[in-house]
PDB file of N, CA and C in Angstrom:
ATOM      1  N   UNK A   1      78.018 -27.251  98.894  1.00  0.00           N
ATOM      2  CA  UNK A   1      77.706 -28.376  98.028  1.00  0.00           C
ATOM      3  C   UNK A   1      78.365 -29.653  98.564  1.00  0.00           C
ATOM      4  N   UNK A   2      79.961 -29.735  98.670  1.00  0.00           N
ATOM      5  CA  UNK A   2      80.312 -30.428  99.257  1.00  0.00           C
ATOM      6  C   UNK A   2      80.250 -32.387  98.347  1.00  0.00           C
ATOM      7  N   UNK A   3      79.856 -31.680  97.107  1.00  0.00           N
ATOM      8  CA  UNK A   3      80.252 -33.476  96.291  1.00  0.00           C
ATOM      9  C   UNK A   3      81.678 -33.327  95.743  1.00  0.00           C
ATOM     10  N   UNK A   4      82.000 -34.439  95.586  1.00  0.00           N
ATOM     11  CA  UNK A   4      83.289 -34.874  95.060  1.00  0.00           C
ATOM     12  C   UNK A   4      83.804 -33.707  93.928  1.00  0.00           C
ATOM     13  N   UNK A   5      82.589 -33.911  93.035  1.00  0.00           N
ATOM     14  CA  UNK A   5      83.389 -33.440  92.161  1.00  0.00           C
ATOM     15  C   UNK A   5      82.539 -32.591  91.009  1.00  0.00           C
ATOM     16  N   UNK A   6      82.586 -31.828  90.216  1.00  0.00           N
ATOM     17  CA  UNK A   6      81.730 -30.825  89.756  1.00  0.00           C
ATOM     18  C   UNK A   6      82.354 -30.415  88.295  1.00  0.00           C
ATOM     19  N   UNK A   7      80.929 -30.023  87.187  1.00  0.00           N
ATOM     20  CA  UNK A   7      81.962 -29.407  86.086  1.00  0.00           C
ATOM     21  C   UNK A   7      81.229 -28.267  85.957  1.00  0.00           C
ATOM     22  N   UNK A   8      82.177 -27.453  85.870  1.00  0.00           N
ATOM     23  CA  UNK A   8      81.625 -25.816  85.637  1.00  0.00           C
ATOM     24  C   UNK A   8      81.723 -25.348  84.786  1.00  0.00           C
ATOM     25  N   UNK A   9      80.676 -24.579  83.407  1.00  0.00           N
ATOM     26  CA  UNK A   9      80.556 -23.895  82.493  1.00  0.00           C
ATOM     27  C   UNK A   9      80.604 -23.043  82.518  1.00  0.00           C
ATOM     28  N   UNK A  10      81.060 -22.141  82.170  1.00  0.00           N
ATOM     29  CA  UNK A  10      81.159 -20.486  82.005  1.00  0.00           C
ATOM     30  C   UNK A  10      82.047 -19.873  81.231  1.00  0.00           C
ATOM     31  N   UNK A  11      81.418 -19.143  80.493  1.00  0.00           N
ATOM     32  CA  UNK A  11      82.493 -18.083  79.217  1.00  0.00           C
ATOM     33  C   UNK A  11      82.546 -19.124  78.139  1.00  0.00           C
ATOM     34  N   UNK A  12      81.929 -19.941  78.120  1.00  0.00           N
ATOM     35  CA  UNK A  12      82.178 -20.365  76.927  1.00  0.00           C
ATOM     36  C   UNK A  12      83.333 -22.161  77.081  1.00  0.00           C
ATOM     37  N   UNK A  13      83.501 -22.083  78.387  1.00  0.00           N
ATOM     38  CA  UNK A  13      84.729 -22.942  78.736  1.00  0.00           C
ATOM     39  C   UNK A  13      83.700 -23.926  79.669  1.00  0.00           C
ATOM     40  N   UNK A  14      84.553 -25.133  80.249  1.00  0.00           N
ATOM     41  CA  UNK A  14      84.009 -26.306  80.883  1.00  0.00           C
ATOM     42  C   UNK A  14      85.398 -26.429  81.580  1.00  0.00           C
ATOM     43  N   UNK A  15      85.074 -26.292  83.302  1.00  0.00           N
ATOM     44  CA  UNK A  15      86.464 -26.822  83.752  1.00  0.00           C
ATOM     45  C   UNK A  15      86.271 -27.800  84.928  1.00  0.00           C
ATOM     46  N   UNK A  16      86.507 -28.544  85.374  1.00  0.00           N
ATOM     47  CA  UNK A  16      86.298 -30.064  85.955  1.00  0.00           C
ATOM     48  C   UNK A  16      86.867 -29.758  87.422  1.00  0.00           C
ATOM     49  N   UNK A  17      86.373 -29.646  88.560  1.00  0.00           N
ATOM     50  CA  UNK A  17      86.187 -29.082  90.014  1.00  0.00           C
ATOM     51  C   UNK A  17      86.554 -30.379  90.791  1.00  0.00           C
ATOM     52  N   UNK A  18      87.594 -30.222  92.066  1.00  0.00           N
ATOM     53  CA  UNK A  18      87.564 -31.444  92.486  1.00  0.00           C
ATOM     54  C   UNK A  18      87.502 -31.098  93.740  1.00  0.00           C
ATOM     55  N   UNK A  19      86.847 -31.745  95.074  1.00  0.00           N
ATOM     56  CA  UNK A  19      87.094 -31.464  96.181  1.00  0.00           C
ATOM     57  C   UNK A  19      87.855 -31.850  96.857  1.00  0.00           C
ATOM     58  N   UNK A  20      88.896 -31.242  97.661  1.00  0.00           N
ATOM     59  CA  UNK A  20      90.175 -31.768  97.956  1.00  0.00           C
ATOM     60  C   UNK A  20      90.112 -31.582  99.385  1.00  0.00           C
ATOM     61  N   UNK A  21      91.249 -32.683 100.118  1.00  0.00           N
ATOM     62  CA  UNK A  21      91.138 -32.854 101.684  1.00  0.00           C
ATOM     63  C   UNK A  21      90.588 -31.563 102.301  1.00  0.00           C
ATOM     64  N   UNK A  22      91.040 -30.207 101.884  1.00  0.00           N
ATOM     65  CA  UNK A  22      90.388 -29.340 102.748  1.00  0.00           C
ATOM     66  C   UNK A  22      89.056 -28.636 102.600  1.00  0.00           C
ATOM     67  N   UNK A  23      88.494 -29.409 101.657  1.00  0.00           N
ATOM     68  CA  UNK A  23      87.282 -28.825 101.286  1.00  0.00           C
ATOM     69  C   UNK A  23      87.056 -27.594 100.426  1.00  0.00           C
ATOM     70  N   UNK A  24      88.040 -27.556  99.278  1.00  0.00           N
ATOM     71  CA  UNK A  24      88.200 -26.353  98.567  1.00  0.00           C
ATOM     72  C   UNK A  24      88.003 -27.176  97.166  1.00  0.00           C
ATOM     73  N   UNK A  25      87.049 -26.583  96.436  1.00  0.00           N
ATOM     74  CA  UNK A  25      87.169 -26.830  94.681  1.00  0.00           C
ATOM     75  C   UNK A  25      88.529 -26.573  94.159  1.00  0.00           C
ATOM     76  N   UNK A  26      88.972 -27.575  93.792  1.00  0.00           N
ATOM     77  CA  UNK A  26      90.253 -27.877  92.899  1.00  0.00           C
ATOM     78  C   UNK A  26      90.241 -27.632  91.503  1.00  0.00           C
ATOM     79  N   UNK A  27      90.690 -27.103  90.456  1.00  0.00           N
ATOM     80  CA  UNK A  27      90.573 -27.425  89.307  1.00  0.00           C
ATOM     81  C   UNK A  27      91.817 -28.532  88.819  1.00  0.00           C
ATOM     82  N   UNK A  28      91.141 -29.502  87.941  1.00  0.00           N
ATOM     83  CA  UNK A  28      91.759 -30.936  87.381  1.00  0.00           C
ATOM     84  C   UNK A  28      91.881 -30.494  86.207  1.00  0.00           C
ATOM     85  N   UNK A  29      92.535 -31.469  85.394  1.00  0.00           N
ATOM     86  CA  UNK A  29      92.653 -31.206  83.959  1.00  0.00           C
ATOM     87  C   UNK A  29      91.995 -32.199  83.474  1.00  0.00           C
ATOM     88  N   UNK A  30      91.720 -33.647  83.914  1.00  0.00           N
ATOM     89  CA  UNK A  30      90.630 -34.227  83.339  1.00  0.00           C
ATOM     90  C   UNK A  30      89.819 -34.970  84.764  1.00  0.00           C
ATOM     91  N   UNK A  31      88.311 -35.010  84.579  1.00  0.00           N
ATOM     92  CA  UNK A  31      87.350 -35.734  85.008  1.00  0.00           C
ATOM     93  C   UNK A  31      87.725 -37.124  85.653  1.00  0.00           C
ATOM     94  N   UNK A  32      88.075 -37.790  87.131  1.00  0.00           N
ATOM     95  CA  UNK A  32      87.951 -38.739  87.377  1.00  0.00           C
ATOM     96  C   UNK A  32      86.621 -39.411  87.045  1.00  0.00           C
ATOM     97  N   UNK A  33      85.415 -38.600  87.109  1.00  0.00           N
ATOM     98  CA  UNK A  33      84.082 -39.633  87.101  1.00  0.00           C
ATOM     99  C   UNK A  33      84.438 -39.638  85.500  1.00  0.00           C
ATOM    100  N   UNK A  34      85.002 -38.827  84.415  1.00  0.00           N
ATOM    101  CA  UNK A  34      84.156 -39.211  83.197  1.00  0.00           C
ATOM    102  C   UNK A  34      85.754 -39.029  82.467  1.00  0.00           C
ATOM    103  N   UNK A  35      86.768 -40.278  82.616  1.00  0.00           N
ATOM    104  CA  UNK A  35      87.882 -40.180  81.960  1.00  0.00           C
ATOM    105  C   UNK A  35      88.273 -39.861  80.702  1.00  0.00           C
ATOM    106  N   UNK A  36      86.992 -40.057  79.778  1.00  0.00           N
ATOM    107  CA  UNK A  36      86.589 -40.266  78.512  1.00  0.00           C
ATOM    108  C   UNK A  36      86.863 -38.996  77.698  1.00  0.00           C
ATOM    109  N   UNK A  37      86.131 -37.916  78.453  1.00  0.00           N
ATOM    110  CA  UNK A  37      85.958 -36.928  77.967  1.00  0.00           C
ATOM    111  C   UNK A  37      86.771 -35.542  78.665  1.00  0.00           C
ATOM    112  N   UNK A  38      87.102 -35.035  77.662  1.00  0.00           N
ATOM    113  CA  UNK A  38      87.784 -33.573  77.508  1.00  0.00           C
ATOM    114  C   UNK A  38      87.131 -32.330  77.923  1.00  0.00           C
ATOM    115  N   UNK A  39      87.683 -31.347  78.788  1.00  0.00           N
ATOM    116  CA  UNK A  39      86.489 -30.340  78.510  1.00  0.00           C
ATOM    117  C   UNK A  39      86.208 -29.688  77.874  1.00  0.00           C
ATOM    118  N   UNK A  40      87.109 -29.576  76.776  1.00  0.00           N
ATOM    119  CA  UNK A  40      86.643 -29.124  75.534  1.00  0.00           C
ATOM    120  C   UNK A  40      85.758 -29.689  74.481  1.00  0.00           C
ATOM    121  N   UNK A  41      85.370 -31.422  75.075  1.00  0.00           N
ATOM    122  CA  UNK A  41      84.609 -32.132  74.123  1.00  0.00           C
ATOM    123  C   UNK A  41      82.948 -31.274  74.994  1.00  0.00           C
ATOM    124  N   UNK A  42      82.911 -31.377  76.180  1.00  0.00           N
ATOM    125  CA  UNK A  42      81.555 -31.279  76.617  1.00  0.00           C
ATOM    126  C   UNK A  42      81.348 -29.824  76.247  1.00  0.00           C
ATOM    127  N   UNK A  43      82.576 -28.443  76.105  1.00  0.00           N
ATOM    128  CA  UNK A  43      82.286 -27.240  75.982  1.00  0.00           C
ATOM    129  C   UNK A  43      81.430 -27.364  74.418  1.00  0.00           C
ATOM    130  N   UNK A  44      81.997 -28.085  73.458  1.00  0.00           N
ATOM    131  CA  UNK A  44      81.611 -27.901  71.866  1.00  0.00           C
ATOM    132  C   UNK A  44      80.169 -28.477  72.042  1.00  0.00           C
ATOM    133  N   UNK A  45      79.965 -29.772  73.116  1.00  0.00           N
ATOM    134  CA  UNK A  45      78.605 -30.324  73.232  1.00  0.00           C
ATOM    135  C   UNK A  45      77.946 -29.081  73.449  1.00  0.00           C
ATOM    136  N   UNK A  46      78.383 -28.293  74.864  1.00  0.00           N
ATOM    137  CA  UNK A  46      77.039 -27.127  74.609  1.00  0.00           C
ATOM    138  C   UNK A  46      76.778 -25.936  73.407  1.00  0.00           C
ATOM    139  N   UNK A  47      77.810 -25.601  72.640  1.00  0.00           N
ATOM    140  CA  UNK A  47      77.935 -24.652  71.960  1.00  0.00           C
ATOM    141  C   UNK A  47      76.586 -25.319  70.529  1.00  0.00           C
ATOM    142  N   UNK A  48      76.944 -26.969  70.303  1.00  0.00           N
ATOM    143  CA  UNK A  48      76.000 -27.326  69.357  1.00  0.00           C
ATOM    144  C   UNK A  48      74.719 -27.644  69.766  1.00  0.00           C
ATOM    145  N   UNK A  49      74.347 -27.511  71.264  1.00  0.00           N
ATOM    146  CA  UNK A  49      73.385 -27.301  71.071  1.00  0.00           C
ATOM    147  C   UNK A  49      72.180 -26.303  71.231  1.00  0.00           C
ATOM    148  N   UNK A  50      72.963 -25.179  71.080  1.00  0.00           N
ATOM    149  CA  UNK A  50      72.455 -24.260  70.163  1.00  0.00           C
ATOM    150  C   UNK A  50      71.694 -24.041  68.699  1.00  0.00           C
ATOM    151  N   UNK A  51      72.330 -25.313  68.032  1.00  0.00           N
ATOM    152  CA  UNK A  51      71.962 -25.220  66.602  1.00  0.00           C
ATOM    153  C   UNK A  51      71.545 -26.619  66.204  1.00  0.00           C
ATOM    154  N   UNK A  52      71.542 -27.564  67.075  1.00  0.00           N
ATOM    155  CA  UNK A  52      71.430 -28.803  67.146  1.00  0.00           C
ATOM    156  C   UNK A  52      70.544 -29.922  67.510  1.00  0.00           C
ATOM    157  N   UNK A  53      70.033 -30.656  67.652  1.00  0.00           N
ATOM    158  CA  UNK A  53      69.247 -31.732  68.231  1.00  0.00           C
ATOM    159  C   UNK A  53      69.758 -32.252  69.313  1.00  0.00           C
ATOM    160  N   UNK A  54      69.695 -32.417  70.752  1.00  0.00           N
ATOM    161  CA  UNK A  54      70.404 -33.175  72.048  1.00  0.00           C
ATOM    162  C   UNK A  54      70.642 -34.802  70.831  1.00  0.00           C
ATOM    163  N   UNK A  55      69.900 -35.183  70.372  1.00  0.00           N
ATOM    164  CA  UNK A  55      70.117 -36.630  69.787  1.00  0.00           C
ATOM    165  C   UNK A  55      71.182 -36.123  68.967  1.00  0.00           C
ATOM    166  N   UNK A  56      71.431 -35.321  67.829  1.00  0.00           N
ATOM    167  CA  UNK A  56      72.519 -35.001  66.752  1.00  0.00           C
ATOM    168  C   UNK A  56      73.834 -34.423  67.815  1.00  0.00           C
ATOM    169  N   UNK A  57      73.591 -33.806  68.496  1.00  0.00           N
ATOM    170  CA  UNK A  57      74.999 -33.249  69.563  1.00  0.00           C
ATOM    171  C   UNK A  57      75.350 -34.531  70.171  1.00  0.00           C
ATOM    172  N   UNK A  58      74.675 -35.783  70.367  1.00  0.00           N
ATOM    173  CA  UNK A  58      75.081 -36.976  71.178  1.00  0.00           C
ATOM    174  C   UNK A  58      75.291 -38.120  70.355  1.00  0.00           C
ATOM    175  N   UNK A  59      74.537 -37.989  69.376  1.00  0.00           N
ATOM    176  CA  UNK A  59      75.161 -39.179  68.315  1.00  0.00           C
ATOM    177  C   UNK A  59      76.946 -38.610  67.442  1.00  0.00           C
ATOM    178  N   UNK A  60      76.905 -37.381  67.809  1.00  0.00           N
ATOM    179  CA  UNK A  60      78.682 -37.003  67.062  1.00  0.00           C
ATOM    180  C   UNK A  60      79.219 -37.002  68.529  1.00  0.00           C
ATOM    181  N   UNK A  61      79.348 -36.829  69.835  1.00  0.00           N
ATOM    182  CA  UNK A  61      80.177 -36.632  70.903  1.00  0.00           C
ATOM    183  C   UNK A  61      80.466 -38.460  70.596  1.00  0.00           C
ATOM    184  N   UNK A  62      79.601 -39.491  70.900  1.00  0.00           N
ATOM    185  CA  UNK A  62      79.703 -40.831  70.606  1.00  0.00           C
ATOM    186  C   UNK A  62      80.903 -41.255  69.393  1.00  0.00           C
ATOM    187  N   UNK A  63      80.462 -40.745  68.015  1.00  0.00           N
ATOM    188  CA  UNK A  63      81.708 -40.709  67.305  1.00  0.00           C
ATOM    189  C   UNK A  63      82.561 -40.450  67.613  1.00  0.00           C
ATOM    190  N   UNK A  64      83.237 -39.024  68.025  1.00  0.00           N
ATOM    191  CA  UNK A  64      83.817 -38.668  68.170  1.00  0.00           C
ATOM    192  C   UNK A  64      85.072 -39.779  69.669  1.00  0.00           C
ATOM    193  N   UNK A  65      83.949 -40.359  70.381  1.00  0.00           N
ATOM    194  CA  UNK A  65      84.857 -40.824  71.615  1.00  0.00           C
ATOM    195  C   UNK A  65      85.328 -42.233  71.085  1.00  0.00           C
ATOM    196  N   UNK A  66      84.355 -42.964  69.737  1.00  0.00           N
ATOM    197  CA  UNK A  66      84.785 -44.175  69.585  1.00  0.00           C
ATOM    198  C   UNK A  66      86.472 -44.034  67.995  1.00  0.00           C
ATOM    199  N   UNK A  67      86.340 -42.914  67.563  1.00  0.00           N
ATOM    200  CA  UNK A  67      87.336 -42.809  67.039  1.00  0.00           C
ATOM    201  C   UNK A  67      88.420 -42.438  67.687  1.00  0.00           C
ATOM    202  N   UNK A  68      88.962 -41.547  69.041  1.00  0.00           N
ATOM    203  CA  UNK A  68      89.572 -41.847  69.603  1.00  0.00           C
ATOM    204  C   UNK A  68      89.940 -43.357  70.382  1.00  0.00           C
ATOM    205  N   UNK A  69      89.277 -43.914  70.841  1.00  0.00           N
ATOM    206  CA  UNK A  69      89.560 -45.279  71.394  1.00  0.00           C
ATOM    207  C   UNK A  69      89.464 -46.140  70.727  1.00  0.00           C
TER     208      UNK A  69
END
């Protein structure tokens, strides 16, 4: 693959991949491209939408980021 940087889903979890000088996936604790967000905010994004509308799972992730900031 070879991009910067990657987020990986699996088990239920979201963990944020970084490629580092030697060309090995790193795991980060938060997202340089997306400082904003947690990976536990994008894990709950997929879990709701399961039961959800992409518009209703994205109009509460939005809340959710403007009540933090």
């Amino acid at each position: 693959m070879k991009v910067p940087e990657v987020c990986r889903y699996s088990n239920h979890e979201v963990r944020f991949l970084r490629l580092n000088e030697e060309g090995i996936y790193v795991a980060v604790e938060n997202s340089p491209s997306l400082p904003m967000l947690t990976p536990s905010d994008i894990a709950e994004c997929f879990e709701l939408l399961g039961t959800l509308s992409e518009n209703h799972v994205l109009k509460t992730l939005v809340a959710k980021l403007r009540e933090r900031h």
